[in-house]
C-alpha atoms as a PDB file:
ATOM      1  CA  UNK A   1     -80.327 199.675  36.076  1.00  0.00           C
ATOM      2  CA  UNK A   2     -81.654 196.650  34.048  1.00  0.00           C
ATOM      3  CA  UNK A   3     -83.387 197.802  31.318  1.00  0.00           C
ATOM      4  CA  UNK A   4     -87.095 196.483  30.507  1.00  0.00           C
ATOM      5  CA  UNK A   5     -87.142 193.448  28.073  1.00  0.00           C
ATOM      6  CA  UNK A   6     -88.588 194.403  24.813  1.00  0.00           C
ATOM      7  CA  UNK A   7     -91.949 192.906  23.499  1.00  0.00           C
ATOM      8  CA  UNK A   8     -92.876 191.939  20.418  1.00  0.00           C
ATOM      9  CA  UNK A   9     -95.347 192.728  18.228  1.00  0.00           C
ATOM     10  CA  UNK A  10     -97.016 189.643  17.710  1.00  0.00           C
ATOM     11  CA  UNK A  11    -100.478 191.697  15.487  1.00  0.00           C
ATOM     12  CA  UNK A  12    -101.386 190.557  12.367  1.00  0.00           C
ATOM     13  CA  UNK A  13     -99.984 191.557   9.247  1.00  0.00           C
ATOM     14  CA  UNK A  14    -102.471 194.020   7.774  1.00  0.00           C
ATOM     15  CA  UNK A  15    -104.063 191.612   5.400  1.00  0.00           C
ATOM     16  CA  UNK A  16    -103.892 192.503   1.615  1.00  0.00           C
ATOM     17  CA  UNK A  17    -107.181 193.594   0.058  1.00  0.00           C
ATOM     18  CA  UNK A  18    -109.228 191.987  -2.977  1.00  0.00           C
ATOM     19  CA  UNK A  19    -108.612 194.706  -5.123  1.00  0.00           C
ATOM     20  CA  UNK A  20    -104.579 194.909  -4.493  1.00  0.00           C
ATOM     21  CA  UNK A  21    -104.200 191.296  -4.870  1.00  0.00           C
ATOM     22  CA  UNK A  22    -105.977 191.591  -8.401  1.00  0.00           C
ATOM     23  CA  UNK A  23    -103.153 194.291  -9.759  1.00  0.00           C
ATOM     24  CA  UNK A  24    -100.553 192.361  -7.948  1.00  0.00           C
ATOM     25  CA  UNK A  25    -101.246 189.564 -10.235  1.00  0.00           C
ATOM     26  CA  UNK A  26    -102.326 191.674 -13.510  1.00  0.00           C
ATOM     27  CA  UNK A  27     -98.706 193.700 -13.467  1.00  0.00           C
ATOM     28  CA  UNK A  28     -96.541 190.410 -12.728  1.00  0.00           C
ATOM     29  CA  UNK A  29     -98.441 188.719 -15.716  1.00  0.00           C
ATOM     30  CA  UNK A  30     -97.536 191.558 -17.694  1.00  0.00           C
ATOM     31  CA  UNK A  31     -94.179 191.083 -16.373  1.00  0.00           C
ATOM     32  CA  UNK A  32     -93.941 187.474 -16.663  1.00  0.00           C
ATOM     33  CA  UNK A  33     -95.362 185.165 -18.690  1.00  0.00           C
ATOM     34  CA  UNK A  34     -94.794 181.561 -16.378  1.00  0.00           C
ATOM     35  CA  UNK A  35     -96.958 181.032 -13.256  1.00  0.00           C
ATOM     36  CA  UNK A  36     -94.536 180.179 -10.924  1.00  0.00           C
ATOM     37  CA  UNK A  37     -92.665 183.147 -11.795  1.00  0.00           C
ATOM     38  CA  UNK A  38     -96.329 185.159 -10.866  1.00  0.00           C
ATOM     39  CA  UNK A  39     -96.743 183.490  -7.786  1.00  0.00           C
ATOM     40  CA  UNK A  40     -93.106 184.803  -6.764  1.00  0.00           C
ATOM     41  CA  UNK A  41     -93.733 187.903  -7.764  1.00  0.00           C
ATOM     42  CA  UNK A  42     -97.366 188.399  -6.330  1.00  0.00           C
ATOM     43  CA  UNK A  43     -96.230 187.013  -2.926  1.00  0.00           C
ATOM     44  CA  UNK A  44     -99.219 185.691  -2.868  1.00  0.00           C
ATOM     45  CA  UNK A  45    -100.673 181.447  -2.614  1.00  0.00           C
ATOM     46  CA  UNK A  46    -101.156 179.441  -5.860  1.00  0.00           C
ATOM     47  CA  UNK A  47    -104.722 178.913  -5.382  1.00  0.00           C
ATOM     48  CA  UNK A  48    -105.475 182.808  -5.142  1.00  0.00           C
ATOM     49  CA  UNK A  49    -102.901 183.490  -7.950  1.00  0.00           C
ATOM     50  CA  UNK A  50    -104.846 180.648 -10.301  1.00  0.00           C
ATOM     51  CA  UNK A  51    -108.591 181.976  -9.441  1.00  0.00           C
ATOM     52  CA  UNK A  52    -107.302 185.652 -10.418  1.00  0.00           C
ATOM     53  CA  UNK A  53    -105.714 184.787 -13.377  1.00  0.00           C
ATOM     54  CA  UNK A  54    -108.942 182.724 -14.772  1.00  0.00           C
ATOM     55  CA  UNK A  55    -111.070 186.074 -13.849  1.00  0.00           C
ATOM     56  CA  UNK A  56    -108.092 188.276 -16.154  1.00  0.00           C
ATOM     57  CA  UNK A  57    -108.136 185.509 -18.948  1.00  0.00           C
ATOM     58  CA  UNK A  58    -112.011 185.520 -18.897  1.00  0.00           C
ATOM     59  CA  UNK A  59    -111.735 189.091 -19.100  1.00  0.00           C
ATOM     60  CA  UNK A  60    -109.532 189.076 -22.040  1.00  0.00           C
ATOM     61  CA  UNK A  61    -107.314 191.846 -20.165  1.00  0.00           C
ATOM     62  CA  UNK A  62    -104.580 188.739 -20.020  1.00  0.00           C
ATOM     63  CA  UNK A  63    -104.674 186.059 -22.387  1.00  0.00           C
ATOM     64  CA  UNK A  64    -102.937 182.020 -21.910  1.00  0.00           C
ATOM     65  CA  UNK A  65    -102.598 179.616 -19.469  1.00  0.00           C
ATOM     66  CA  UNK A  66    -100.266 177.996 -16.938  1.00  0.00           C
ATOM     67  CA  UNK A  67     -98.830 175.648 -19.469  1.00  0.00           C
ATOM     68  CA  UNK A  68     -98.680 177.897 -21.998  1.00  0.00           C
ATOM     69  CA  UNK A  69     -97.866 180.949 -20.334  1.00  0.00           C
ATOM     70  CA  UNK A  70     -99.372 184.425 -20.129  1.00  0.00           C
ATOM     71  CA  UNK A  71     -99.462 187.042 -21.878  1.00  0.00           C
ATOM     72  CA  UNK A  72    -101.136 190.558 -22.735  1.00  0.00           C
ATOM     73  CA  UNK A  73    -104.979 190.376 -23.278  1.00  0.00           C
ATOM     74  CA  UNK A  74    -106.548 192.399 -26.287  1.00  0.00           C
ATOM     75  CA  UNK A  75    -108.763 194.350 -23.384  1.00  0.00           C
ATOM     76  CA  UNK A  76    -105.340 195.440 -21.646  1.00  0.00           C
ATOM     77  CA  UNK A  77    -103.403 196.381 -24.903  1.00  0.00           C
ATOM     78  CA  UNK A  78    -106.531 198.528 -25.952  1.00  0.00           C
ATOM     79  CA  UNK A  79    -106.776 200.040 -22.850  1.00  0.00           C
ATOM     80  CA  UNK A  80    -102.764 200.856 -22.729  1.00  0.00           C
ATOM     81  CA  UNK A  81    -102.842 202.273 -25.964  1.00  0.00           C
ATOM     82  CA  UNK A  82    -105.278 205.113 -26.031  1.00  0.00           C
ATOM     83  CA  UNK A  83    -103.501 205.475 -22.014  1.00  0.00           C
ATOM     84  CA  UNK A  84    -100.367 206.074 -24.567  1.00  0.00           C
ATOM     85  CA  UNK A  85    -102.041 207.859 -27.343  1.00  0.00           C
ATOM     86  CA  UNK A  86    -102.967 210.741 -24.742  1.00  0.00           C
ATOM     87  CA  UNK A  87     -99.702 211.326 -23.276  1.00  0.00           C
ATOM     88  CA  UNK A  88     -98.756 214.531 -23.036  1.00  0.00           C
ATOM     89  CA  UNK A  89     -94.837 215.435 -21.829  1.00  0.00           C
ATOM     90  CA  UNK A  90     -95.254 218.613 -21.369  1.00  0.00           C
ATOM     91  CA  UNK A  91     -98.203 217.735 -18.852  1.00  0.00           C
ATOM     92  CA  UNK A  92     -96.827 214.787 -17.471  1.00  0.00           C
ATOM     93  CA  UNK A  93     -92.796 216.939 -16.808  1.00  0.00           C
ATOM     94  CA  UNK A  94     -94.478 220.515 -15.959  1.00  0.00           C
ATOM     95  CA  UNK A  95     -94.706 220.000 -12.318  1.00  0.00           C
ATOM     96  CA  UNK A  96     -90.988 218.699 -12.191  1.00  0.00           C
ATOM     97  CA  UNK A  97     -89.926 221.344 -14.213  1.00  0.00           C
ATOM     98  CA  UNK A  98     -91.646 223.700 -11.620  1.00  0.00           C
ATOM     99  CA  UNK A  99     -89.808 222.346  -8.488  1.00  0.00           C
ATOM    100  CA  UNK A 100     -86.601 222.113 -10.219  1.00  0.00           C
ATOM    101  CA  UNK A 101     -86.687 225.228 -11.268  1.00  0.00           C
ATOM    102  CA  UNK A 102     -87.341 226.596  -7.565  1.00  0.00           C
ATOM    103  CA  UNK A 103     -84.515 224.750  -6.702  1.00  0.00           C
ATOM    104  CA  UNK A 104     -81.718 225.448  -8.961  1.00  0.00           C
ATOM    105  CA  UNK A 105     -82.906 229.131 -10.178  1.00  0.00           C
ATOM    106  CA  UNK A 106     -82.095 228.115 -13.629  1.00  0.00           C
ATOM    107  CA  UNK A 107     -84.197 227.677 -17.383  1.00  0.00           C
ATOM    108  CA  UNK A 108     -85.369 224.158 -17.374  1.00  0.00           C
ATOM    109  CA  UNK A 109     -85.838 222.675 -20.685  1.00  0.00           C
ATOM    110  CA  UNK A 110     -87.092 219.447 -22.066  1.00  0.00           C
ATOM    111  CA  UNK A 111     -86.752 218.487 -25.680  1.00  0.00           C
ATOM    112  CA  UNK A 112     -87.947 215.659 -27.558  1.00  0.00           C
ATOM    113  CA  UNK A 113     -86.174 213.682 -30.322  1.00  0.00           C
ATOM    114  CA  UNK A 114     -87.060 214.478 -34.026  1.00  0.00           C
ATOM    115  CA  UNK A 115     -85.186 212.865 -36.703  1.00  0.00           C
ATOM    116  CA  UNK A 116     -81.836 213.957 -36.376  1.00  0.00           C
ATOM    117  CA  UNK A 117     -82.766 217.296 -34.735  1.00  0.00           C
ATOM    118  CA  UNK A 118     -84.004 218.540 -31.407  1.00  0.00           C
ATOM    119  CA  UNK A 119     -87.354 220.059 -30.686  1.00  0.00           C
ATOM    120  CA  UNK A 120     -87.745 222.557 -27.450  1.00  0.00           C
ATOM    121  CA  UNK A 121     -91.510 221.089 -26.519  1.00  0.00           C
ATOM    122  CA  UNK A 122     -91.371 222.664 -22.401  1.00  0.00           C
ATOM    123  CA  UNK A 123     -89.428 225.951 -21.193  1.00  0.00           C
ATOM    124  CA  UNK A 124     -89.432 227.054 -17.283  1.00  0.00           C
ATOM    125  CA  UNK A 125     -87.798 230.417 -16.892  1.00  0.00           C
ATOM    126  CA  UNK A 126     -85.569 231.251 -13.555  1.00  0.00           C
ATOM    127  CA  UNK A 127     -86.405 234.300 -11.049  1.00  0.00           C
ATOM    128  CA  UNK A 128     -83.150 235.599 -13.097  1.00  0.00           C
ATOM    129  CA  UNK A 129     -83.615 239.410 -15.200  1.00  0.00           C
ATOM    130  CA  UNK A 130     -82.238 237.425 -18.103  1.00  0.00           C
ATOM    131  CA  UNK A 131     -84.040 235.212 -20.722  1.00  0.00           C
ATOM    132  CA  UNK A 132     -82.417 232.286 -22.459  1.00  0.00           C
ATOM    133  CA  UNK A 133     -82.913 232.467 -26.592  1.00  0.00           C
ATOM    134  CA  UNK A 134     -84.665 229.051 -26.810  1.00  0.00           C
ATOM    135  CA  UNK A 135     -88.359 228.820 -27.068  1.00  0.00           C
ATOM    136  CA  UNK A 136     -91.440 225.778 -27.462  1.00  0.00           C
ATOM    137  CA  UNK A 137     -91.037 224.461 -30.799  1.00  0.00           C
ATOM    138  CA  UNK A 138     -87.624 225.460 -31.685  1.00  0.00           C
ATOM    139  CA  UNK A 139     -85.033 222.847 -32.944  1.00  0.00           C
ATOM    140  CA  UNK A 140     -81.589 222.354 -32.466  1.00  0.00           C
ATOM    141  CA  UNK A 141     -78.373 219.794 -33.945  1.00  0.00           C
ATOM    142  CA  UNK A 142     -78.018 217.066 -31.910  1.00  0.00           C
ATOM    143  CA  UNK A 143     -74.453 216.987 -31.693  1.00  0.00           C
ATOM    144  CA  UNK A 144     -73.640 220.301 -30.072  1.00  0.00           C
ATOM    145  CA  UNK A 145     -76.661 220.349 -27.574  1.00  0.00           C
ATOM    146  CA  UNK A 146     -77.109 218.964 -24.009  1.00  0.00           C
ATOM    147  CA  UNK A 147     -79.818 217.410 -24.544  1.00  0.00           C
ATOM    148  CA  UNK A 148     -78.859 216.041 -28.053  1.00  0.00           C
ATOM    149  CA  UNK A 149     -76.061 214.739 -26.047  1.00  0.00           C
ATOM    150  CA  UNK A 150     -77.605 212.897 -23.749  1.00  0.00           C
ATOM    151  CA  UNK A 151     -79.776 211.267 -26.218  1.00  0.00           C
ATOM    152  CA  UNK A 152     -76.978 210.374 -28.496  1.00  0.00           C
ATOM    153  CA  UNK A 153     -75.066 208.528 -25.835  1.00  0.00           C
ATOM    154  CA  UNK A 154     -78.022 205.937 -26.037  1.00  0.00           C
ATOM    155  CA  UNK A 155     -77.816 205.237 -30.026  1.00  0.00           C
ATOM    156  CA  UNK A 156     -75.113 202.784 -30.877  1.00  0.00           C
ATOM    157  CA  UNK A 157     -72.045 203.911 -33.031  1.00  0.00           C
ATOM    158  CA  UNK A 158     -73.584 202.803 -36.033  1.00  0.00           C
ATOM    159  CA  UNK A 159     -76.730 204.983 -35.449  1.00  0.00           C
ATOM    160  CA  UNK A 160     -74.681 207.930 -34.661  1.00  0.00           C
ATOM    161  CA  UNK A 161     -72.326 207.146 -37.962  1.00  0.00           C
ATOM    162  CA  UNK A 162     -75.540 207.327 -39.840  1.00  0.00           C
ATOM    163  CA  UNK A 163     -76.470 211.101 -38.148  1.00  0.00           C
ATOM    164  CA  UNK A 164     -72.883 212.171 -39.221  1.00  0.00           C
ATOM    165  CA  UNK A 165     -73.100 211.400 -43.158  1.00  0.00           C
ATOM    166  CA  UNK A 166     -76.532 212.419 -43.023  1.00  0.00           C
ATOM    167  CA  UNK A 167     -76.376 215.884 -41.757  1.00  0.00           C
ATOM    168  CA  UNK A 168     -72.639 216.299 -40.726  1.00  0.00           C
ATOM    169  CA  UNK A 169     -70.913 217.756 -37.639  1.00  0.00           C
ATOM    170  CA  UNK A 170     -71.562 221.866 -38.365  1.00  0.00           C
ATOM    171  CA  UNK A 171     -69.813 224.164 -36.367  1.00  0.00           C
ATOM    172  CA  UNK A 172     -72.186 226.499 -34.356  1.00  0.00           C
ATOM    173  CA  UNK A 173     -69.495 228.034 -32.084  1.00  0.00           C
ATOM    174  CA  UNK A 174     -65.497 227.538 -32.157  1.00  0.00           C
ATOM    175  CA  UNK A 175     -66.246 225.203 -29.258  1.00  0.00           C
ATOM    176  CA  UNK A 176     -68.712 222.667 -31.202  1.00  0.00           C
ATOM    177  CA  UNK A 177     -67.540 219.365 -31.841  1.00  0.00           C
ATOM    178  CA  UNK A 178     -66.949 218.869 -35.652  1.00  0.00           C
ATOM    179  CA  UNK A 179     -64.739 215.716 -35.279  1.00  0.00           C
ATOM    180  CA  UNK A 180     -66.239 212.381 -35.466  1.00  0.00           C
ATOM    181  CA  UNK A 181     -63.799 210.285 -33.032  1.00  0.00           C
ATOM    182  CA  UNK A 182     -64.174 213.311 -30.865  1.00  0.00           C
ATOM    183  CA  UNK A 183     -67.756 213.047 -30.462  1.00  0.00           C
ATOM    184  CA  UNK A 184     -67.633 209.280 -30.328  1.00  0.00           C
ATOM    185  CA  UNK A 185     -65.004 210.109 -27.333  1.00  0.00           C
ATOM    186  CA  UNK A 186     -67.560 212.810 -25.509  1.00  0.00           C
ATOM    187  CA  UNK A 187     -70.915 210.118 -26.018  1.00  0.00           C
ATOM    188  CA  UNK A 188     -68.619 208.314 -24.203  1.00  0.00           C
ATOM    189  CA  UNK A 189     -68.074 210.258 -21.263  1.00  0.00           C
ATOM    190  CA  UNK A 190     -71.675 210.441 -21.196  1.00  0.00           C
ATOM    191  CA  UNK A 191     -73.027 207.195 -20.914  1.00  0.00           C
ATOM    192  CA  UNK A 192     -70.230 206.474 -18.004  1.00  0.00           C
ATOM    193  CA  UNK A 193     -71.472 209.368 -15.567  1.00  0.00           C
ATOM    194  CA  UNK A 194     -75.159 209.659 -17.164  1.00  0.00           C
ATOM    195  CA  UNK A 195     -75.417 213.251 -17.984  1.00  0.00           C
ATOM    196  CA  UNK A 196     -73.888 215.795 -20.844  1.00  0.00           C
ATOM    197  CA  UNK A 197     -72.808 219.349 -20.803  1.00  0.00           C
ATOM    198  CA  UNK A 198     -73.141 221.969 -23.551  1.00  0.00           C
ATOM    199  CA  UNK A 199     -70.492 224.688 -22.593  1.00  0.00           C
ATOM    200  CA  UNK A 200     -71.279 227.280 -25.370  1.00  0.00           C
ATOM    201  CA  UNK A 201     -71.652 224.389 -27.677  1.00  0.00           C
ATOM    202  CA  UNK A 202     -74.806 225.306 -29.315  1.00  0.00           C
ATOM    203  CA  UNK A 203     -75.023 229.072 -28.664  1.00  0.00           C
ATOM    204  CA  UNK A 204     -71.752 231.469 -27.274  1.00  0.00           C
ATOM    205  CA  UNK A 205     -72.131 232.406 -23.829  1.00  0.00           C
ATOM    206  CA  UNK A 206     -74.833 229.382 -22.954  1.00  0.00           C
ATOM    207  CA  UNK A 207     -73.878 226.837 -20.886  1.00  0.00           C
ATOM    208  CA  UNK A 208     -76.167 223.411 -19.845  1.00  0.00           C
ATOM    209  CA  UNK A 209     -76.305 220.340 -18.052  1.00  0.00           C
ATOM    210  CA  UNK A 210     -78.297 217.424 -19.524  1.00  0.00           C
ATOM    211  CA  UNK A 211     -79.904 214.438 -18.645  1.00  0.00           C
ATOM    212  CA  UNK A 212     -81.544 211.591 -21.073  1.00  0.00           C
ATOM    213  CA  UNK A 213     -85.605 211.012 -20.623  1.00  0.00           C
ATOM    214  CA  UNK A 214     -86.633 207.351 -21.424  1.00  0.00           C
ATOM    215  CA  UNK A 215     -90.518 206.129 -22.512  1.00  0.00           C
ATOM    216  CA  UNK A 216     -92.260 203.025 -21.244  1.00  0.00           C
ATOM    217  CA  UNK A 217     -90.101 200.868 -23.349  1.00  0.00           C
ATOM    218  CA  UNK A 218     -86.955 201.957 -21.680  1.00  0.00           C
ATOM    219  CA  UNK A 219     -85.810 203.937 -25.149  1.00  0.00           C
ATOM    220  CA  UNK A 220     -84.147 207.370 -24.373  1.00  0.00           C
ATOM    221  CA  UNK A 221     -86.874 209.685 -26.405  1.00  0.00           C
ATOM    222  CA  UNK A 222     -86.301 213.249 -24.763  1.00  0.00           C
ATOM    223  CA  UNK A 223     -84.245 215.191 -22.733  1.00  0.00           C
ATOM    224  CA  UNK A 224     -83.968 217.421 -19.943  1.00  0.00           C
ATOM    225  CA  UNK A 225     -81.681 220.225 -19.462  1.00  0.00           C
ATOM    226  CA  UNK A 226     -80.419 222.605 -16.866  1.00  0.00           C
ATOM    227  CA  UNK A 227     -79.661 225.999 -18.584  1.00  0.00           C
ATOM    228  CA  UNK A 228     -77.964 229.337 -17.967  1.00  0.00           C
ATOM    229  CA  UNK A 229     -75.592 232.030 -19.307  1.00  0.00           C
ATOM    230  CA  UNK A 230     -71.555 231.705 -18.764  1.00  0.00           C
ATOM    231  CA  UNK A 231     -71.436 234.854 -17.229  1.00  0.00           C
ATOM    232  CA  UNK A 232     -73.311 233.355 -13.957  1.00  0.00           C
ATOM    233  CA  UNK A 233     -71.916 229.638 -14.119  1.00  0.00           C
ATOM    234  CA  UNK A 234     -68.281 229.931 -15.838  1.00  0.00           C
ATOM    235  CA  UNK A 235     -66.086 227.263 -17.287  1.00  0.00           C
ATOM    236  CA  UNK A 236     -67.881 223.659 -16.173  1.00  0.00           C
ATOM    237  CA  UNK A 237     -69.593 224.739 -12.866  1.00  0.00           C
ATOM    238  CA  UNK A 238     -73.131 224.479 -14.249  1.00  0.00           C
ATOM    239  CA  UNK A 239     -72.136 220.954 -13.895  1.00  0.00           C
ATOM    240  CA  UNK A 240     -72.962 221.343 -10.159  1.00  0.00           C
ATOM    241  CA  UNK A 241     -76.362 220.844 -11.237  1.00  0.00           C
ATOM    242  CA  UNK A 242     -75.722 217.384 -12.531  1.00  0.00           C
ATOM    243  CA  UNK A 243     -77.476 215.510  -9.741  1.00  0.00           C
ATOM    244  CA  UNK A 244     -80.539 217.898  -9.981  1.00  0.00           C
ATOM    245  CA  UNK A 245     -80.687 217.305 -14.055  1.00  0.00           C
ATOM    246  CA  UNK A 246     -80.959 213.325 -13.683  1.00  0.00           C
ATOM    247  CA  UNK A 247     -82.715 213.010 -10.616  1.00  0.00           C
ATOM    248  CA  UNK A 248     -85.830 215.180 -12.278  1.00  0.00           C
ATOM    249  CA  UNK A 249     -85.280 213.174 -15.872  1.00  0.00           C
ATOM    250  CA  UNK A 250     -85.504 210.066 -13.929  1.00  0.00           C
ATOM    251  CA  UNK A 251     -88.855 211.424 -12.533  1.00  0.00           C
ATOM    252  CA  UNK A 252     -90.091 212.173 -15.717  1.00  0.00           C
ATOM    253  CA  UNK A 253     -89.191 209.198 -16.989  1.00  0.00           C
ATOM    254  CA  UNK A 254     -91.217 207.475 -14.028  1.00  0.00           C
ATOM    255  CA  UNK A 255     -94.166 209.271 -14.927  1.00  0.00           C
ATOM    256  CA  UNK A 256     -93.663 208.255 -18.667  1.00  0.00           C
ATOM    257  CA  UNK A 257     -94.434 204.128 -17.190  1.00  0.00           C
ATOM    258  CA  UNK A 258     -90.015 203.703 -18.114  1.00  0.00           C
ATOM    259  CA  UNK A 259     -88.592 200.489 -16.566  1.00  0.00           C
ATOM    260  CA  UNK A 260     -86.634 201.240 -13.664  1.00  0.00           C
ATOM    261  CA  UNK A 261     -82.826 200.924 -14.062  1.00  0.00           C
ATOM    262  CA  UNK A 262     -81.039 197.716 -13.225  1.00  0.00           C
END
């Protein structure tokens, strides 16, 4: 049987609208300061590029020219920061936390960085009879906590130096890490796979796995953690839930405006 020659679909590309083309060529501005680099980006012809960017620079929301080059108008910076002034992480990560907590049955927190501490700002409880100890506005040591973990693997050895002489390694259990080449070894181990564990760490009989939160500048700011008791996930098997931790941290982090990773 000879089989029916295929046809091709020779209708138009659906055409870009007015509207799209204008944030094409605001957000590779913001991007990128030369034209040419614009016009890549935007996919779109010079001329079109040029007459947008005149109506942006004339509305002060970019500011420059293609000599120059362009950059972010006063308009757009006010604009983006009362946008950042009202974020709220607890608002923006809530309906995450919901569907990861249907998913993995465990207590899904997320923490955000203060000082040298950190600071429980969003708890999700499982369907489990038990409760975790933690609650909204409750701090914890950086250095024997998931999420401190996890945040800690993005400071640099001298910032990390700096948390050890100023507050020291404490011991919270007999399995926290007290040693400083130890837990220069363990930030280690996090930054290669992109996650940390707290296996009764922090609290006897807790066990977590951890996953960093980054803002719109790329800089890891919170965490997100993946909770339960030892009793129900013993020795390292929480770590199961590894994928699950990063994959709703990276959401978050989406929300939040972070770059994506390269």
């Amino acid at each position: 049987m000879t089989a029916e020659p295929r046809t091709l679909d020779t209708s138009p590309a659906p055409s870009v609208g007015a509207s799209e083309k204008t944030l094409r060529v605001l957000e590779a501005a913001i991007l990128h300061d030369r034209f040419t680099d614009i016009v890549e980006e935007t996919g779109l012809a010079k001329a079109t590029v040029h007459r947008i960017l005149a109506t942006l620079v004339e509305q002060e929301f970019i500011t420059g020219d293609s000599e120059r080059g362009y950059q972010p108008g006063a308009r757009f910076l006010g604009v983006a920061g009362s946008a950042l002034s009202r974020l709220d992480i607890s608002a923006i990560a809530e309906p995450i936390v919901d569907d990861l907590v249907r998913e993995v049955d465990c207590t899904i927190h997320v923490g955000v960085v203060n000082g040298f501490e950190m600071v429980y700002v969003l708890r999700a409880d499982s369907s489990k009879p038990y409760r975790m100890g933690s609650r909204v506005g409750l701090s914890m040591p950086m250095h024997c906590s998931g999420m401190g973990k996890a945040v800690l693997a993005a400071w640099s050895p001298e910032q990390v130096d700096r948390l050890i002489a100023d507050v020291g390694l404490p011991a919270r259990t007999d399995e926290t890490i007290t040693d400083p080449a130890r837990l220069h070894e363990e930030l280690a181990r996090v930054r290669e796979r992109g996650y940390a564990m707290d296996l009764g760490e922090n609290e006897r009989g807790t066990v977590c796995v951890s996953a960093p939160i980054r803002d719109h500048l790329g800089r890891v700011t919170h965490g997100l953690s993946i909770s339960s008791i030892a009793l129900e996930h013993p020795g390292s098997s929480i770590e199961q839930f590894a994928p699950q931790a990063i994959a709703a941290a990276d959401a978050i982090s989406h929300a939040l405006g972070a770059p994506a990773r390269r």
